[in-house]
N, C-alpha and C. Protein backbone atom coordinates (compact mmCIF):
# COMPACT_ATOMS: atom_id res chain seq x y z
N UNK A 1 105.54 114.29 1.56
CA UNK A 1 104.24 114.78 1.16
C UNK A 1 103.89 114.21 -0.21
N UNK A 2 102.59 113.21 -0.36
CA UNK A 2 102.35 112.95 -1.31
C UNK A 2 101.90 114.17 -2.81
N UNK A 3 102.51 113.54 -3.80
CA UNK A 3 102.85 114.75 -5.11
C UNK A 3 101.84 115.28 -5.67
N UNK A 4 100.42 114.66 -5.64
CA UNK A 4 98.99 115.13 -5.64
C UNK A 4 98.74 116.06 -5.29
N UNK A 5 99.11 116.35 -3.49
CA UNK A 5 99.04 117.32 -2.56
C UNK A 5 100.04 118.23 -2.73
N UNK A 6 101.05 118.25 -3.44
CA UNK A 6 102.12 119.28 -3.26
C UNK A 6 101.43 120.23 -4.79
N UNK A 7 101.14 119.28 -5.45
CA UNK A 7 100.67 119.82 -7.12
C UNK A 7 99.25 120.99 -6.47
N UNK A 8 98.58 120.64 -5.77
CA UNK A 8 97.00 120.77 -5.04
C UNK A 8 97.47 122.28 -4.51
N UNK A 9 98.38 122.17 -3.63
CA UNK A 9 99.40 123.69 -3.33
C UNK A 9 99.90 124.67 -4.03
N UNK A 10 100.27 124.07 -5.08
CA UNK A 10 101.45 124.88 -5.66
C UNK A 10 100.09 125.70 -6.47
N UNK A 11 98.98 124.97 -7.00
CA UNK A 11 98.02 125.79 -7.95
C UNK A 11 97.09 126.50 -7.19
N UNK A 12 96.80 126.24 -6.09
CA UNK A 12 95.92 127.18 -4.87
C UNK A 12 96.81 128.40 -4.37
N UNK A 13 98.42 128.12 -4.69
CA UNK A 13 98.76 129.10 -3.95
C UNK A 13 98.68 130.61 -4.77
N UNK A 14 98.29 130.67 -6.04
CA UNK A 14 98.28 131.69 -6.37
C UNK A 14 97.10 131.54 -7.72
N UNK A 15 95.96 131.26 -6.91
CA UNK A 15 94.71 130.50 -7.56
C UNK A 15 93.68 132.14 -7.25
N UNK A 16 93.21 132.77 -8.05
CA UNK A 16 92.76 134.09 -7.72
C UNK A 16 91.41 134.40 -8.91
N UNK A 17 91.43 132.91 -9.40
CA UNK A 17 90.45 133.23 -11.13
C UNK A 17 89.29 131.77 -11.01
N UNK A 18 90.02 130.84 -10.34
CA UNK A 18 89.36 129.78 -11.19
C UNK A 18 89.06 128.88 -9.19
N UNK A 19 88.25 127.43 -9.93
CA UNK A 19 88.11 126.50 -8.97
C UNK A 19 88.73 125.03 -9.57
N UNK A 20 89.51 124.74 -8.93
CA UNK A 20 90.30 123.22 -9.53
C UNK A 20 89.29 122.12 -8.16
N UNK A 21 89.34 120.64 -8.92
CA UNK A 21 88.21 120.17 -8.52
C UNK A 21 89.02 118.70 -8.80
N UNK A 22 89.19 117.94 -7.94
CA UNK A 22 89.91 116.49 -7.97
C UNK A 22 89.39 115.32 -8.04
N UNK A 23 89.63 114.60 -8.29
CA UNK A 23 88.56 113.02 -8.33
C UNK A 23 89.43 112.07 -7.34
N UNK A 24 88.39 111.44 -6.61
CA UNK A 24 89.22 110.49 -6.06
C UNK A 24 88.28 109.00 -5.73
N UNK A 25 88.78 108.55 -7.04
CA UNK A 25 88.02 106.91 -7.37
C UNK A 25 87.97 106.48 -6.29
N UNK A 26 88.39 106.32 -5.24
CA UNK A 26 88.35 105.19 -4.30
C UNK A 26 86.95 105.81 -3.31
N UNK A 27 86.47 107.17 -2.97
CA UNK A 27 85.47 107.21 -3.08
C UNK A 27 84.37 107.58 -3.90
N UNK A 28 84.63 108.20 -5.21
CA UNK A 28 83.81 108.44 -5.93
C UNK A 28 83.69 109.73 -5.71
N UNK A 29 84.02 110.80 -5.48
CA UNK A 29 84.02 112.25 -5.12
C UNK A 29 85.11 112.67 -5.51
N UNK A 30 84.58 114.19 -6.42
CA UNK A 30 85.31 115.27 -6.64
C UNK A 30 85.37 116.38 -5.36
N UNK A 31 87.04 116.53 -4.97
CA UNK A 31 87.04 117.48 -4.00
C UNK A 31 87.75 119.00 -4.49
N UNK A 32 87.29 119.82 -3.81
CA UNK A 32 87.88 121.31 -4.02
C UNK A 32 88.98 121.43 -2.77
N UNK A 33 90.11 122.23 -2.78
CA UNK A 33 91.33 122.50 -1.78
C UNK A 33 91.22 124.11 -1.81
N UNK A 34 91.04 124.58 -0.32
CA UNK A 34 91.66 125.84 0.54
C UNK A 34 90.77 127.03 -0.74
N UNK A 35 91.74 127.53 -1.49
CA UNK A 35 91.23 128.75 -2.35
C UNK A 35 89.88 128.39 -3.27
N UNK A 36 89.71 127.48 -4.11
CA UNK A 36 88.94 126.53 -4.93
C UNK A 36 87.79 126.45 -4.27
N UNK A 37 87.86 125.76 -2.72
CA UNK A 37 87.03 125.08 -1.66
C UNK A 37 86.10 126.28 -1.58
N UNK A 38 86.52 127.74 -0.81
CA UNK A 38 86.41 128.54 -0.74
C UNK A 38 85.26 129.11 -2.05
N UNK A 39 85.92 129.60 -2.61
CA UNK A 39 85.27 129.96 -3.83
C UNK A 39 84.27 129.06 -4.52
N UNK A 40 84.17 127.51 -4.61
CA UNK A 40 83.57 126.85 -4.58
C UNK A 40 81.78 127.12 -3.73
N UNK A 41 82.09 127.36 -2.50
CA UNK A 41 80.86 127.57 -1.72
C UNK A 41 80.16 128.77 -2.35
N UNK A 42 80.99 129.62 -2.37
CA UNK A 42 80.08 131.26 -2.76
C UNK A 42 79.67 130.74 -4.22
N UNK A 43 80.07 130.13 -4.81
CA UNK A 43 79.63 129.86 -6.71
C UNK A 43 78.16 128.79 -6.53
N UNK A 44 78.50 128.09 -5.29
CA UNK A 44 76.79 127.25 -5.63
C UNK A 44 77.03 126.97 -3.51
N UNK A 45 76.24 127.95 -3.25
CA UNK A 45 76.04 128.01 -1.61
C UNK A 45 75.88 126.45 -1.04
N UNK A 46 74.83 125.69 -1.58
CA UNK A 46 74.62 124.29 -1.07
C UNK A 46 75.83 123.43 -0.76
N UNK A 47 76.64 124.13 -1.19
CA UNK A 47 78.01 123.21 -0.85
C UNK A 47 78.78 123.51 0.23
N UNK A 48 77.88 124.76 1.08
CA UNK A 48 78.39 125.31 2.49
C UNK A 48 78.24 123.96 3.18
N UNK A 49 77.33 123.43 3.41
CA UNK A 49 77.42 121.42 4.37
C UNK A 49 78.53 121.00 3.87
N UNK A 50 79.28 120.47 3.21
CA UNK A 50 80.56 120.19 2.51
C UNK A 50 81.66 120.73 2.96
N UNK A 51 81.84 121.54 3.89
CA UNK A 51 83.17 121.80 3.84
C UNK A 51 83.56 121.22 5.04
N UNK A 52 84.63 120.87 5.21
CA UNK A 52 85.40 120.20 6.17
C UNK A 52 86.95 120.35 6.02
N UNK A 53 87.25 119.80 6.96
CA UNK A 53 88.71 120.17 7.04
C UNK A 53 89.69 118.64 6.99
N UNK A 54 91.16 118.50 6.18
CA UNK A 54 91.59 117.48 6.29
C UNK A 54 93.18 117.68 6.11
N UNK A 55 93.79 116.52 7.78
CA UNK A 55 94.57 116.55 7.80
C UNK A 55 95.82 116.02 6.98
N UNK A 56 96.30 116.64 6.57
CA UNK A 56 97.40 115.94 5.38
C UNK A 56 99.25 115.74 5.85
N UNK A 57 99.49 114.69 6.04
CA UNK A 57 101.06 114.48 6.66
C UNK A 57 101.41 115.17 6.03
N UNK A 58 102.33 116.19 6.61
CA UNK A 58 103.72 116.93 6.27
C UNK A 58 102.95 118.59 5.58
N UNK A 59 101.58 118.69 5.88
CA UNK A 59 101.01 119.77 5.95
C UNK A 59 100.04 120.38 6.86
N UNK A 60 99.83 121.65 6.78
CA UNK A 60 98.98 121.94 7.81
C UNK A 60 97.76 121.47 7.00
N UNK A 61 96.30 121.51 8.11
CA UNK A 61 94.94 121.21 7.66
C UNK A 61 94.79 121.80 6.77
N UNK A 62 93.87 121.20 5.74
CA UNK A 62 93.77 122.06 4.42
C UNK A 62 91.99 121.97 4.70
N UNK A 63 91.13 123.08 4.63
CA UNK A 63 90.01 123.48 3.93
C UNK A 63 89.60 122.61 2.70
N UNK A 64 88.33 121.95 2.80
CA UNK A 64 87.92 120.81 1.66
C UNK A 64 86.23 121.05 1.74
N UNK A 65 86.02 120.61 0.66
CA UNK A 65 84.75 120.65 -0.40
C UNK A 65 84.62 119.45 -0.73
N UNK A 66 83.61 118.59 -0.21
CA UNK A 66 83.43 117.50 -1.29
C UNK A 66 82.56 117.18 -2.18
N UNK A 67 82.35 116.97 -3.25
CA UNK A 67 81.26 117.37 -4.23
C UNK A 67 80.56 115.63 -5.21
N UNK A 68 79.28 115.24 -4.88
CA UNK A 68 79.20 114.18 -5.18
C UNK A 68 78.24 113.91 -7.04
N UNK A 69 79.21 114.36 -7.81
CA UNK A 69 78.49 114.37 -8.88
C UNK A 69 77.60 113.40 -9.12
N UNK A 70 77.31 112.32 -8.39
CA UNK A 70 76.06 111.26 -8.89
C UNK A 70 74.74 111.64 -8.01
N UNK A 71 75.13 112.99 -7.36
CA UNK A 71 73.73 114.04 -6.86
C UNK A 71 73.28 115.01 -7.85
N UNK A 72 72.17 114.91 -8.54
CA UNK A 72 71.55 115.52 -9.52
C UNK A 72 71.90 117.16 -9.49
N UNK A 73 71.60 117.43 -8.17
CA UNK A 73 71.95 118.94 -7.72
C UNK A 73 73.58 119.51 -7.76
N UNK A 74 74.19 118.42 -7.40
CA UNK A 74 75.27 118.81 -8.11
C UNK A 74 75.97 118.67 -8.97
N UNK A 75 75.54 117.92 -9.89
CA UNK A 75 75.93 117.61 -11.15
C UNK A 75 75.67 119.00 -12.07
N UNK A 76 74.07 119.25 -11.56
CA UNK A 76 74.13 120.57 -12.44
C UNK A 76 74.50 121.69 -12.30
N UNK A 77 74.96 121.61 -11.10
CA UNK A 77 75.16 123.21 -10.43
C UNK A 77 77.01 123.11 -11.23
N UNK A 78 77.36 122.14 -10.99
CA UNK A 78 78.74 121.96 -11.35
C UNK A 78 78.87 122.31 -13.02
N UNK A 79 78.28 121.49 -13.61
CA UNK A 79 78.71 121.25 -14.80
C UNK A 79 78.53 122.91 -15.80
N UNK A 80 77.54 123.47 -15.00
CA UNK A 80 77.45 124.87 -16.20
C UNK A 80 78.29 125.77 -15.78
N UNK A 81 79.71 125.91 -14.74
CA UNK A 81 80.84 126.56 -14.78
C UNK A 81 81.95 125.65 -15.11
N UNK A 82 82.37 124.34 -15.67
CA UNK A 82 82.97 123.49 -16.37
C UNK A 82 83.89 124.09 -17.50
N UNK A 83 85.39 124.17 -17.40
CA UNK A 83 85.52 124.76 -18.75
C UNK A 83 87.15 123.28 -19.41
N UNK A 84 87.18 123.17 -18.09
CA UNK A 84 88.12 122.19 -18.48
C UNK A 84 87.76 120.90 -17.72
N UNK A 85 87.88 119.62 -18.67
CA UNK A 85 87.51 118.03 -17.67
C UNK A 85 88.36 117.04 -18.20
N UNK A 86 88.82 116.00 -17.45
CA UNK A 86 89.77 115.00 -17.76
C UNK A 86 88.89 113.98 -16.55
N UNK A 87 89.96 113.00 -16.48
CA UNK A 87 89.34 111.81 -15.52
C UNK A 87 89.50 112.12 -14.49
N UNK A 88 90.79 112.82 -13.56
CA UNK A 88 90.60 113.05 -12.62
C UNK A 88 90.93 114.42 -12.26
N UNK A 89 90.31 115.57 -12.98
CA UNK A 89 90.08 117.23 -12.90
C UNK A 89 89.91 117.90 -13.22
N UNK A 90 89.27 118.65 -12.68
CA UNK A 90 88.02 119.60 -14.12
C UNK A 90 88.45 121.08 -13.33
N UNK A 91 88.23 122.11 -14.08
CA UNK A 91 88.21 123.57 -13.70
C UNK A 91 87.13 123.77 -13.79
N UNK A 92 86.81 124.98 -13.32
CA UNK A 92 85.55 125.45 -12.92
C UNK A 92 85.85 127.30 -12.86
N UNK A 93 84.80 127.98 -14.06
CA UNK A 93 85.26 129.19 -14.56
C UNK A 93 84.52 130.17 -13.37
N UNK A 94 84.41 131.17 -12.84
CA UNK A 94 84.16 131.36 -12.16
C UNK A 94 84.16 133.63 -12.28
């Protein structure tokens, strides 16, 4: 299981406060995982179209959010629950 995905687990599994939010350069999208994903939708509804599901070797399907910050709408909906950002992950206060 790639270590991204095991890290992605270990902080969802007892994730009860916040939304963790991933970057992934190769498409240009920040994604939300399972608890995050979740909570994600109820914090800005428009992101109910977004959810999907993805299969991950050596795990069951995980619940996903994908969030395209170079969409105006979500840039802003995102950025005013922002409390932590780096290059590839931001929290989201909630």
């Amino acid at each position: 299981m790639n270590t991204l995905f095991k890290n992605i687990l270990v902080k969802e599994s007892d994730n009860d406060t916040s939304v963790h939010l991933y970057y992934f350069a190769e498409s240009d999208i920040w994604k939300a995982y399972e608890e995050s994903a979740m909570r994600l939708m109820n914090l800005i509804p428009m992101l109910k179209a977004a959810l999907h599901e993805v299969n991950i070797p050596g795990l069951n399907v995980l619940r996903c959010v994908d969030i395209d910050l170079n969409r105006k709408e979500h840039h802003n909906a995102i950025l005013q629950y922002c409390i932590s950002m780096s290059d590839d992950y931001m929290e989201l206060a909630v």
